[in-house]
Protein backbone atom coordinates (compact mmCIF):
# COMPACT_ATOMS: atom_id res chain seq x y z
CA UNK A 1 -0.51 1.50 22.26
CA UNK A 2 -3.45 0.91 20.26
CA UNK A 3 -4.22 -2.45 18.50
CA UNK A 4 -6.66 -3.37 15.86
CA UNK A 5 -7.75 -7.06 15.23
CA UNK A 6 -7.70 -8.20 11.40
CA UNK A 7 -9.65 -11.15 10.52
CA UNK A 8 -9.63 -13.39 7.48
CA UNK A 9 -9.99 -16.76 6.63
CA UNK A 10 -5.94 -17.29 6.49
CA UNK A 11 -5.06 -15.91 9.79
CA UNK A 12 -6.53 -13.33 12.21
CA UNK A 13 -3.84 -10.98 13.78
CA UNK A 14 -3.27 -7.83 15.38
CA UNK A 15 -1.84 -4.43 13.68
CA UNK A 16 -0.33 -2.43 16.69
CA UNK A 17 -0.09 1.32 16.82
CA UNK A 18 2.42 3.36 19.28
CA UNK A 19 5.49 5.32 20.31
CA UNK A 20 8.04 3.67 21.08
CA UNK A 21 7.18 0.04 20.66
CA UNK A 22 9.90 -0.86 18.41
CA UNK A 23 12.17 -2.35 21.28
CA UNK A 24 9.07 -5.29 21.95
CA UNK A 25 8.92 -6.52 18.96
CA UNK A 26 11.36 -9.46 19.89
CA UNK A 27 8.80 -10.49 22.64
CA UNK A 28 5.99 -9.91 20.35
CA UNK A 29 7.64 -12.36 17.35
CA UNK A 30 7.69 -14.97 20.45
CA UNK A 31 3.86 -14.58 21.33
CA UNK A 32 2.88 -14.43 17.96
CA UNK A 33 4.77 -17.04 15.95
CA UNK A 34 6.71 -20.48 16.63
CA UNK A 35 9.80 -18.84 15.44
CA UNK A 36 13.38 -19.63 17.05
CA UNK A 37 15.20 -18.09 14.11
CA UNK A 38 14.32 -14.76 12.07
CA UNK A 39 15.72 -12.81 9.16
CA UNK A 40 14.95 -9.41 9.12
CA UNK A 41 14.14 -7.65 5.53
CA UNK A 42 15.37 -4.16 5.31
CA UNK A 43 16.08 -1.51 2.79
CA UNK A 44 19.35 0.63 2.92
CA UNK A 45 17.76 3.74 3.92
CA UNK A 46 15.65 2.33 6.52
CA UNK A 47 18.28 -0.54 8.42
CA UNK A 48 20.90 2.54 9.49
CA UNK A 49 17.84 4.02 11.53
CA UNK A 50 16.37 1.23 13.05
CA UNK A 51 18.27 -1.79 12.50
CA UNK A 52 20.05 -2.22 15.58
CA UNK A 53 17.03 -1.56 17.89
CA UNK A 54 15.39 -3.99 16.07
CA UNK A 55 18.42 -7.14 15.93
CA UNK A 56 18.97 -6.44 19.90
CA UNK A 57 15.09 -6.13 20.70
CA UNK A 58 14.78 -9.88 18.69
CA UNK A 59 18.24 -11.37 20.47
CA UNK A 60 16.99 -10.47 24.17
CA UNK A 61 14.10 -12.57 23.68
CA UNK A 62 16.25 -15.46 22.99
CA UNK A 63 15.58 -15.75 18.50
CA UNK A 64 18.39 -16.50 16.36
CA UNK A 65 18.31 -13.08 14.40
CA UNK A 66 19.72 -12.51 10.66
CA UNK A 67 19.37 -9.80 8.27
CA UNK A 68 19.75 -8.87 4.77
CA UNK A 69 19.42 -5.37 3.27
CA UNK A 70 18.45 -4.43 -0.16
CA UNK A 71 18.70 -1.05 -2.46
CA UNK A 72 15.77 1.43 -1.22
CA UNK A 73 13.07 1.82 -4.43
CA UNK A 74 9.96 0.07 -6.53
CA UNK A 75 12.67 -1.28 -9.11
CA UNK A 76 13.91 -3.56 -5.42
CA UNK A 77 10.46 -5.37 -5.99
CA UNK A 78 12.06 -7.60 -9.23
CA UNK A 79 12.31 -11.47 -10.01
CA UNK A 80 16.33 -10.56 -9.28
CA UNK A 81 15.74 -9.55 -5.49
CA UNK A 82 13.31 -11.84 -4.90
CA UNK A 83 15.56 -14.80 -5.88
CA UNK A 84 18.51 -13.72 -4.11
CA UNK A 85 16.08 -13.25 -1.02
CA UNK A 86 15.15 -17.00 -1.44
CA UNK A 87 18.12 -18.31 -1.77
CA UNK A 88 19.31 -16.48 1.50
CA UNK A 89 16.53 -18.01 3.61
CA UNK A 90 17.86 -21.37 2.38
CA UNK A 91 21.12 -20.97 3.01
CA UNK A 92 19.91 -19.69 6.63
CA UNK A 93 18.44 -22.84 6.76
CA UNK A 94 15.21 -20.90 7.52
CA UNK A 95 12.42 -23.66 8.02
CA UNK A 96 8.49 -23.82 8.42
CA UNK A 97 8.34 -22.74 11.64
CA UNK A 98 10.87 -19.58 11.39
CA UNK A 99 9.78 -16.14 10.46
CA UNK A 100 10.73 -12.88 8.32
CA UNK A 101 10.19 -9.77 9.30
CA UNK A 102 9.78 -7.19 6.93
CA UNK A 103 11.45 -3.65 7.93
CA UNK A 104 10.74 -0.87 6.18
CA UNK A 105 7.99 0.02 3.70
CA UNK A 106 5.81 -1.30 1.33
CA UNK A 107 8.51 -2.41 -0.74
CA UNK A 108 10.18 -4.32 1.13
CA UNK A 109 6.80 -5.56 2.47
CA UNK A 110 5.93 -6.73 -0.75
CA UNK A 111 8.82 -8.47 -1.48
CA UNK A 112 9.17 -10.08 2.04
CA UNK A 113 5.89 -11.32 1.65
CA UNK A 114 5.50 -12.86 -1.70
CA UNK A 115 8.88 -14.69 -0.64
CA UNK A 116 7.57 -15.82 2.67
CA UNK A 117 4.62 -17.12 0.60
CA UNK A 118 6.36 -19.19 -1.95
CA UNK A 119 9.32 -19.95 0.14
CA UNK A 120 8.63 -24.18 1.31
CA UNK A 121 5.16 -23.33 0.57
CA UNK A 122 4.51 -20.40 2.97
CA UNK A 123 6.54 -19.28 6.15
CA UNK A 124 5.27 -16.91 9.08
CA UNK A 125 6.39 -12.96 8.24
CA UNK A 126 5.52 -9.86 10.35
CA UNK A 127 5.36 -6.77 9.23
CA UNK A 128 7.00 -3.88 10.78
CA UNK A 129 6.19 -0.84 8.60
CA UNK A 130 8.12 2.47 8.65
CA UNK A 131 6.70 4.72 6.22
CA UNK A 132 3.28 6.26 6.33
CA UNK A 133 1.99 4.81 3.49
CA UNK A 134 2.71 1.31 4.63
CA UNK A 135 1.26 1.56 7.92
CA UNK A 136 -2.23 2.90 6.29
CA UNK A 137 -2.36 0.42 3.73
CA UNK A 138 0.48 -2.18 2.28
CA UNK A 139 1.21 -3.63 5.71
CA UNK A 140 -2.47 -4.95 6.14
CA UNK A 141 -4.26 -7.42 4.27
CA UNK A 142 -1.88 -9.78 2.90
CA UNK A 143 -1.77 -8.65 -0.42
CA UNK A 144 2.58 -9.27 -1.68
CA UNK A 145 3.79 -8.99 -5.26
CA UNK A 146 6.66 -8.33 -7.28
CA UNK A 147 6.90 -6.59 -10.36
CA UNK A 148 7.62 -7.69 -13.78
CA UNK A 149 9.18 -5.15 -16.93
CA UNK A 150 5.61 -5.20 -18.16
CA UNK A 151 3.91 -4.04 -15.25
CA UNK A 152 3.28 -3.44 -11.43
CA UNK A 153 2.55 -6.14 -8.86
CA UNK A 154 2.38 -9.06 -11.82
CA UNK A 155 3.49 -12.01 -9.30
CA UNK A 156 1.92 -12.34 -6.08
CA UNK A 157 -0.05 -13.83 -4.12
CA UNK A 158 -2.22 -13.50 -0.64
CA UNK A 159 -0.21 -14.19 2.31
CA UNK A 160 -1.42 -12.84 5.74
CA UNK A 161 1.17 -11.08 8.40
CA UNK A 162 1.34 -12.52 11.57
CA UNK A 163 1.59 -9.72 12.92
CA UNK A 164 1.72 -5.64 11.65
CA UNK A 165 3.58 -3.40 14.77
CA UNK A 166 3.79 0.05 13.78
CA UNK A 167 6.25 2.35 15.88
CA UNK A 168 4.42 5.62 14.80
CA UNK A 169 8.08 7.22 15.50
CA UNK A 170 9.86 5.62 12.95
CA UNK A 171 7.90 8.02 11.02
CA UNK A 172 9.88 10.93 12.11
CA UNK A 173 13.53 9.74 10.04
CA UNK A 174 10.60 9.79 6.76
CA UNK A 175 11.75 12.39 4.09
CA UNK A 176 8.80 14.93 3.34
CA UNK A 177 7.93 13.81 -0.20
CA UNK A 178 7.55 10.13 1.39
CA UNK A 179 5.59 11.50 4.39
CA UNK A 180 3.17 13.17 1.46
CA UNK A 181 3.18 10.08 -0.65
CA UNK A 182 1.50 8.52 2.10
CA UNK A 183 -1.07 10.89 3.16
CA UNK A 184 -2.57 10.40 -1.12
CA UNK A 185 -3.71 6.83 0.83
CA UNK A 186 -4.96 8.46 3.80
CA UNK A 187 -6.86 11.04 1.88
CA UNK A 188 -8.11 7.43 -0.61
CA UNK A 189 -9.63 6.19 2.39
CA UNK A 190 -11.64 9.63 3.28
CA UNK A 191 -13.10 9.75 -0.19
CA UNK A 192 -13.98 5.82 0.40
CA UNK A 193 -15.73 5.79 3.69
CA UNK A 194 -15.37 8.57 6.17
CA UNK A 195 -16.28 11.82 5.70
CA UNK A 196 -15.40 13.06 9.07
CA UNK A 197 -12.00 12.34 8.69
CA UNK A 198 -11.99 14.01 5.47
CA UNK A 199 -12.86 17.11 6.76
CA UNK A 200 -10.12 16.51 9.15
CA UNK A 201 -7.86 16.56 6.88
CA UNK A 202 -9.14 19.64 4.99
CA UNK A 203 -8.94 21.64 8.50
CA UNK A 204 -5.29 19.82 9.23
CA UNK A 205 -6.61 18.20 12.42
CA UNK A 206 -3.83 15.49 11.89
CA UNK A 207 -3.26 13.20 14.99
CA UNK A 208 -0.97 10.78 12.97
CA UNK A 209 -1.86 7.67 15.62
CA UNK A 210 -5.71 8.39 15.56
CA UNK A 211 -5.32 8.34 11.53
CA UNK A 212 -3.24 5.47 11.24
CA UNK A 213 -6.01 3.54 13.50
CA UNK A 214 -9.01 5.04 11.14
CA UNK A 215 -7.59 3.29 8.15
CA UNK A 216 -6.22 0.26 9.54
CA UNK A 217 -9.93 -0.17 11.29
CA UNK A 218 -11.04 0.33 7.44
CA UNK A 219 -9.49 -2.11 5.70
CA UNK A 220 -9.52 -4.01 8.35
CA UNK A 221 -13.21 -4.49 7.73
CA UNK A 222 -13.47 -5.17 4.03
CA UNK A 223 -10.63 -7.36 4.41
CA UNK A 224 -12.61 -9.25 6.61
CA UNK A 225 -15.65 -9.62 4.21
CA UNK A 226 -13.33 -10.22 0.82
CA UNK A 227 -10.09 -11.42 1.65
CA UNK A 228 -9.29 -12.31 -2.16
CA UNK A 229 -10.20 -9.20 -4.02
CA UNK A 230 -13.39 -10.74 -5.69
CA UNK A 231 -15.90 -8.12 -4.42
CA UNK A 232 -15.93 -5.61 -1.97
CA UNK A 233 -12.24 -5.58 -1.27
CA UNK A 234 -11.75 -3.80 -4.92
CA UNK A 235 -12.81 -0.39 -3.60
CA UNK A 236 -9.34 -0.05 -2.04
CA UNK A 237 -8.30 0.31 -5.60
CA UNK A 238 -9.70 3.80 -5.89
CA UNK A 239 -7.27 5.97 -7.75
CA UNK A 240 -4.93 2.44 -8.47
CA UNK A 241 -6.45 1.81 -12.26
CA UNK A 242 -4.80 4.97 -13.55
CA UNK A 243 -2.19 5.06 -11.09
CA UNK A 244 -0.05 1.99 -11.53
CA UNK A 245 -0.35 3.18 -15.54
CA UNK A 246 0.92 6.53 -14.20
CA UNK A 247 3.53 4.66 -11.93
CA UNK A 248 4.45 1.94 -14.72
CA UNK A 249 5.21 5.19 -17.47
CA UNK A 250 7.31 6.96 -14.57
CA UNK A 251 9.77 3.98 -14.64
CA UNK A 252 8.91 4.63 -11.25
CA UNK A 253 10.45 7.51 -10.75
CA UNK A 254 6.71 8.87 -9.08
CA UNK A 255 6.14 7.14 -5.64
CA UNK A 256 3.34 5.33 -5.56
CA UNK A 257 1.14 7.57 -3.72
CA UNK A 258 2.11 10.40 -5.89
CA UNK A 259 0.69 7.79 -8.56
CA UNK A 260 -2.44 7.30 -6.95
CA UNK A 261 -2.98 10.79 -6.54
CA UNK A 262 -2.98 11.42 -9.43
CA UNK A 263 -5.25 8.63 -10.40
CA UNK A 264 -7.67 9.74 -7.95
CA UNK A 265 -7.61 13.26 -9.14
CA UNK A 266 -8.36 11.43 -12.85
CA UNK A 267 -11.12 9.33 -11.75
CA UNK A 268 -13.02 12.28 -10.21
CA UNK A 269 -12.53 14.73 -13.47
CA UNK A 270 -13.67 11.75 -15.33
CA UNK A 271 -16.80 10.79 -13.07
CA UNK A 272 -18.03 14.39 -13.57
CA UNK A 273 -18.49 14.56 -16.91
CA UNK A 274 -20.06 10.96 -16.76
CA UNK A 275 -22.70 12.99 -14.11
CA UNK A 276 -21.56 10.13 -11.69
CA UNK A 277 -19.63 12.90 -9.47
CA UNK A 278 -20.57 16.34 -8.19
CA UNK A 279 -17.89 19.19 -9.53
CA UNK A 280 -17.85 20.37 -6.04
CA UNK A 281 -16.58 17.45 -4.86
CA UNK A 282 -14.45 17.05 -7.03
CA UNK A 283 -13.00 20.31 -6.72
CA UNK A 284 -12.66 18.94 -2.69
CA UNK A 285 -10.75 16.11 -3.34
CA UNK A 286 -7.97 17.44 -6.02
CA UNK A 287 -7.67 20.51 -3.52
CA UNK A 288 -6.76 18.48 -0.72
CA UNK A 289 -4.62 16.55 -2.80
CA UNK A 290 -2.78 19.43 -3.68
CA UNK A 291 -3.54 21.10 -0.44
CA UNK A 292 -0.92 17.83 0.98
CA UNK A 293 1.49 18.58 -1.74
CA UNK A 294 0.55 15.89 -4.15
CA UNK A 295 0.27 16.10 -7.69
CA UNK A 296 -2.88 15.85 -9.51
CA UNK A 297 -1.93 15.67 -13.43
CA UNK A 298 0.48 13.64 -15.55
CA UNK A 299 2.46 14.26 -18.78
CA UNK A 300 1.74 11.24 -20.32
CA UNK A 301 -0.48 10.62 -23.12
CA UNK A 302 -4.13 8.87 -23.00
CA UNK A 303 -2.17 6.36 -25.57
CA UNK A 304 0.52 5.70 -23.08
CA UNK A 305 -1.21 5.29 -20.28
CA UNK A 306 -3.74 3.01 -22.17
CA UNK A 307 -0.99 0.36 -22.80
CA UNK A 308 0.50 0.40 -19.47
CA UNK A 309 -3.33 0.17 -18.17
CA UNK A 310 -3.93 -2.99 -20.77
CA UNK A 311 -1.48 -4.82 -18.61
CA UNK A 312 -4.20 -4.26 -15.23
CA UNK A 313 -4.72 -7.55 -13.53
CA UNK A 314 -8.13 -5.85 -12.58
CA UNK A 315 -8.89 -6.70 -16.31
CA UNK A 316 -11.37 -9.89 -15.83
CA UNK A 317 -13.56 -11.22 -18.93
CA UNK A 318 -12.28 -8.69 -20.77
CA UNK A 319 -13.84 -5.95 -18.33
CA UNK A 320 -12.04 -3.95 -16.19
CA UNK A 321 -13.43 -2.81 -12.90
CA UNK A 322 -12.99 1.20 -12.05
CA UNK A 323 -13.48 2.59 -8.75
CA UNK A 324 -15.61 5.78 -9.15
CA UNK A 325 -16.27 8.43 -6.43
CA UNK A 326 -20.05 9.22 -6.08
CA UNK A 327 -19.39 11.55 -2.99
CA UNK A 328 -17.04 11.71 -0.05
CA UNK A 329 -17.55 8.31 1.77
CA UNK A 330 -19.13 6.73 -1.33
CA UNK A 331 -17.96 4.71 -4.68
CA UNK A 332 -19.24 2.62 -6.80
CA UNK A 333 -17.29 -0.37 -8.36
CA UNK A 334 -17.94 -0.07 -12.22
CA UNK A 335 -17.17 -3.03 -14.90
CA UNK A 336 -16.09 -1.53 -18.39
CA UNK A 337 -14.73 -2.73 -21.56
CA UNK A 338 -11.75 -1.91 -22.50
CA UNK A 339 -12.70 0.83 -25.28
CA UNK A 340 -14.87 2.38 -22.56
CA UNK A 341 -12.02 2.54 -20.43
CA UNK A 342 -10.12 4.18 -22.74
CA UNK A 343 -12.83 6.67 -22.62
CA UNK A 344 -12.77 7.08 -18.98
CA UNK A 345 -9.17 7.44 -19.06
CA UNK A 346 -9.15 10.34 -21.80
CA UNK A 347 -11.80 12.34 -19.46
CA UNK A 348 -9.67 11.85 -16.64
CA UNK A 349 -6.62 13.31 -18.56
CA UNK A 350 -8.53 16.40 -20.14
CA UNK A 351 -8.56 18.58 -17.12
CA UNK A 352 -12.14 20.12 -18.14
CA UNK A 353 -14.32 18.64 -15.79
CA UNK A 354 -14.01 20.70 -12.41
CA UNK A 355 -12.50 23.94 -11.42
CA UNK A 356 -9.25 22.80 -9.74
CA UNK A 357 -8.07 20.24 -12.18
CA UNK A 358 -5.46 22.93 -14.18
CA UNK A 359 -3.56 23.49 -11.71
């Protein structure tokens, strides 16, 4: 088992990585929270698979274990769940010192966590992700939201883990699409910081621990410096601007990593023909994209998108900040207006800047 130490102002905890270490998490909620009593959050996909493992593992170590299971899917993160999750805790009689544990993936993870972090003003909640793209990304940092009709992750707020474990084997029971999904936030954090793990990926040198680690250790660091999303901590939105638009016009039928892909794929058309991105890496980015079977190109309009987009709560001052790849393992945080992001989006969308962008 590997572990990686997170840091913030809130809470400092550990994220651990490993096979197998599913049946410790009881004795792990014990050394990391003052919890007698738990209620574990699971969706209806996930609970069949791992459910029991988990209720016995939390029982052993002497906890008073409940559970409630919701319908699998983005639409799952609503005012309607999240209320009926509330009023479940109270009728568990769930106090201040109890804990949730989130099971599953970043759904549930969101919605676990904005309700830990409302519920009497902010209970303990550990994280216990089973999908790729939760254990790279939406298990770490705190960040929990639900949506509203208008738009993606509208309610939320920052509420630390207190602790992430990550039984890389739960990965296995992950259906292929949701295995890729993930990988368009592995492949994020290559064009972010590390170019030697992007050329990893282009040569399929895949240890899925040893990647897991790399972007945990990541965000791990800039959550460290900007806890609250005020500065540094925005470049984890690379490929997000355009992506929750693409994700929000989908009705969210596109996973959210099949979003971001293709919000990555439109930031990089669009920062060559700004001159702010080489064509050749560009070309390098939407081929490994597509070279992981994501999709780089939407059929929605610049118009449609633009409204979802207006909805952003990256919109500040009436400037909204875009992440923009200068190379592999460097961006730039941009502030525009919101005519000049309308700009940025139509470049994105017209598929003229770099060689692979038709496909």
């Amino acid at each position: 088992m590997n572990t990686v130490q997170v840091s913030t102002l809130s809470r400092s905890y550990e994220v651990r990585i490993g096979s197998g270490i599913l049946p410790s998490l009881g004795n792990a909620v014990c050394t990391s929270t003052e919890a007698k009593k738990c209620m574990v959050v699971s969706g209806e996909n996930v609970f069949p698979h791992y459910g029991d493992t988990v209720m016995r593992s939390l029982r052993e170590a002497g906890l008073e274990a409940e559970n409630i299971i919701f319908p699998s899917g983005e639409t799952t993160k609503c005012l309607r769940y999240y209320g009926q999750l509330l009023e479940a805790m109270a009728e568990k009689k769930l106090t201040r010192s109890d804990c949730v544990i989130a099971l599953g993936g970043g759904v549930t993870g969101d919605l676990a966590g904005f309700a830990t972090a409302t519920y009497q003003r902010g209970i303990a909640f550990i994280q216990v992700p089973t999908t790729l793209l939760a254990a790279v990304d939406s298990s770490v940092g705190g960040k929990t939201a639900i949506n509203l009709p208008q738009g993606k992750n509208q309610v939320g707020a920052f509420h630390q883990p207190s602790l992430v474990l990550c039984d890389t084997d739960t990965l296995s029971t992950l259906p292929e699409r949701e295995f890729l999904a993930g990988m368009a936030e592995v492949i994020k954090t290559a064009v972010l910081f590390d170019a030697d793990l992007f050329d990893d990926l282009q040569h399929r040198a895949i240890d899925l621990a040893g990647i897991i680690e790399s972007c945990v250790m990541w965000k791990a660091a800039i959550v460290k410096e900007d806890e609250f999303d005020t500065g540094r901590r925005r470049l984890l939105n690379l490929g997000h601007t355009f992506g929750h638009a693409v994700e929000s016009c989908s009705h969210y039928e596109m996973l959210h990593g099949e979003a971001v892909a293709v919000g990555l794929s439109m930031i990089c058309r669009a920062a060559v023909s700004f001159r702010m991105l080489d064509a050749i890496a560009c070309d390098a980015v939407i081929s490994l994209l597509q070279e992981y079977g994501l999709p780089t190109q939407c059929a929605y309009s610049a118009q449609q998108l633009y409204d979802a987009m207006l909805l952003d709560k990256k919109f500040s001052h009436g400037k909204l900040h875009l992440i923009v790849p200068r190379s592999i393992d460097w961006c730039e945080d941009i502030a525009v207006t919101p005519d000049e992001a309308r700009i940025w989006l139509e470049r994105g969308l017209s598929g003229t800047a770099c060689g692979q962008t038709s496909k």
